[in-house]
C-alpha atoms as a PDB file:
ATOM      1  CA  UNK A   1     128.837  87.486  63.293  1.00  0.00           C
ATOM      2  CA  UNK A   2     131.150  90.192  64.968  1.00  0.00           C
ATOM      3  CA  UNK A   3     134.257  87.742  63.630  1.00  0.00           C
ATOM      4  CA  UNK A   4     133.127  88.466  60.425  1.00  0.00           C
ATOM      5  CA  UNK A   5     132.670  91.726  60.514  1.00  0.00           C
ATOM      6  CA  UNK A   6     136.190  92.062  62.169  1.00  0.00           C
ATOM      7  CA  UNK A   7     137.829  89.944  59.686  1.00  0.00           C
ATOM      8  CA  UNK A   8     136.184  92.259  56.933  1.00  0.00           C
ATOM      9  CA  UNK A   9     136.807  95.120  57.627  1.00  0.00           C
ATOM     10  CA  UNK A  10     139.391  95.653  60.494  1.00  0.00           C
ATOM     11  CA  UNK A  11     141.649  97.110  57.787  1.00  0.00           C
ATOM     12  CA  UNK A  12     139.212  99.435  56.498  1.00  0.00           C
ATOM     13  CA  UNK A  13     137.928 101.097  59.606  1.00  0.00           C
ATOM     14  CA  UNK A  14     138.213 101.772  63.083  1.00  0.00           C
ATOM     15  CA  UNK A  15     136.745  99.437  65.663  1.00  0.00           C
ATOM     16  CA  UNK A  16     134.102 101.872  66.912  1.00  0.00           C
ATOM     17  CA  UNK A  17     132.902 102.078  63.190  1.00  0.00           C
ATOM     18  CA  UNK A  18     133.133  98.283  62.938  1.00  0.00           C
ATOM     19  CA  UNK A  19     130.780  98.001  66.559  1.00  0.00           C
ATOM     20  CA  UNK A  20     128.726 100.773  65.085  1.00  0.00           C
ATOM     21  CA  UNK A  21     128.082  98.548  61.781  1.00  0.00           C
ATOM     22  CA  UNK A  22     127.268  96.093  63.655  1.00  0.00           C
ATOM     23  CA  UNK A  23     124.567  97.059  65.811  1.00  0.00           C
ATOM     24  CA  UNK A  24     123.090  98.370  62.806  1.00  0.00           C
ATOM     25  CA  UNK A  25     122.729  95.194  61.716  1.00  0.00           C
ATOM     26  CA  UNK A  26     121.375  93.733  64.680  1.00  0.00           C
ATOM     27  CA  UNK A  27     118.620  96.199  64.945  1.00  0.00           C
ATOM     28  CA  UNK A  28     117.708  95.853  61.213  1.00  0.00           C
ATOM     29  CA  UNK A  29     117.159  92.238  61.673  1.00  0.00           C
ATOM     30  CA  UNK A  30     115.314  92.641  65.100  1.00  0.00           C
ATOM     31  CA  UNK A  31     112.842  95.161  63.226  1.00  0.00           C
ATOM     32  CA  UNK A  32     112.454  93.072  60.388  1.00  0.00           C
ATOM     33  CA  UNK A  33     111.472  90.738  62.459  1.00  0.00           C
ATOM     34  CA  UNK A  34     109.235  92.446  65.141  1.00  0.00           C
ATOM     35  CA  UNK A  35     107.366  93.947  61.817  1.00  0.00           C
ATOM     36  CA  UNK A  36     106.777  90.369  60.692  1.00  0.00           C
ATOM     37  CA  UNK A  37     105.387  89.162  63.687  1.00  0.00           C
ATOM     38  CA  UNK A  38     103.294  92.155  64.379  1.00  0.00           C
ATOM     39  CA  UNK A  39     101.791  91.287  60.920  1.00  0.00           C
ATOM     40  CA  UNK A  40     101.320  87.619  61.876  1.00  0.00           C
ATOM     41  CA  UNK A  41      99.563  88.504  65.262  1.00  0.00           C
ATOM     42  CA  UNK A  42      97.271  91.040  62.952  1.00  0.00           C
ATOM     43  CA  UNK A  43      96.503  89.164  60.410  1.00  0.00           C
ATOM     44  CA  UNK A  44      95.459  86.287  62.875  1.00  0.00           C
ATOM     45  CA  UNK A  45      93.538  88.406  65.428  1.00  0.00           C
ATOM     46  CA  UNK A  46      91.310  89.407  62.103  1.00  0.00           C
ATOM     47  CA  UNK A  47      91.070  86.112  61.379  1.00  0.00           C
ATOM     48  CA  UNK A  48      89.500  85.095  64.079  1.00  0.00           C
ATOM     49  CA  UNK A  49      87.618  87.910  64.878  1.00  0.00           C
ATOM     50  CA  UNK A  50      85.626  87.314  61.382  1.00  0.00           C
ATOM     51  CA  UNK A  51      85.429  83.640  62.629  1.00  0.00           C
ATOM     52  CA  UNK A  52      83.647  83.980  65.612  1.00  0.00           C
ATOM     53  CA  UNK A  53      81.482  87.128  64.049  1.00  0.00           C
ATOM     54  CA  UNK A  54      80.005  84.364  61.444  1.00  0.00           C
ATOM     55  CA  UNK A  55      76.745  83.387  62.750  1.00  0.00           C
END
């Protein structure tokens, strides 16, 4: 990934900016994803908390 971003736009910006874009992008993905599974893990613990309420 950083080759790409290096290759893209190393004659745009500095490399700070380029590392700063970067990161950005890796903590975008890492919250998407920590929101999804947080959402998972919800949505099954109220699953199976209605499950074993049934009687």
């Amino acid at each position: 990934m950083e080759t790409k971003y290096y290759e893209k736009y190393s004659s745009k910006m500095p490399i700070e900016e380029i590392q700063d874009k970067i990161a950005e992008h890796i903590i975008s993905n890492y919250s998407y994803y920590t929101a999804f599974a947080g959402g998972a893990s919800a949505l099954t613990g109220a699953i199976l908390s209605e499950l074993t309420s049934v009687k």
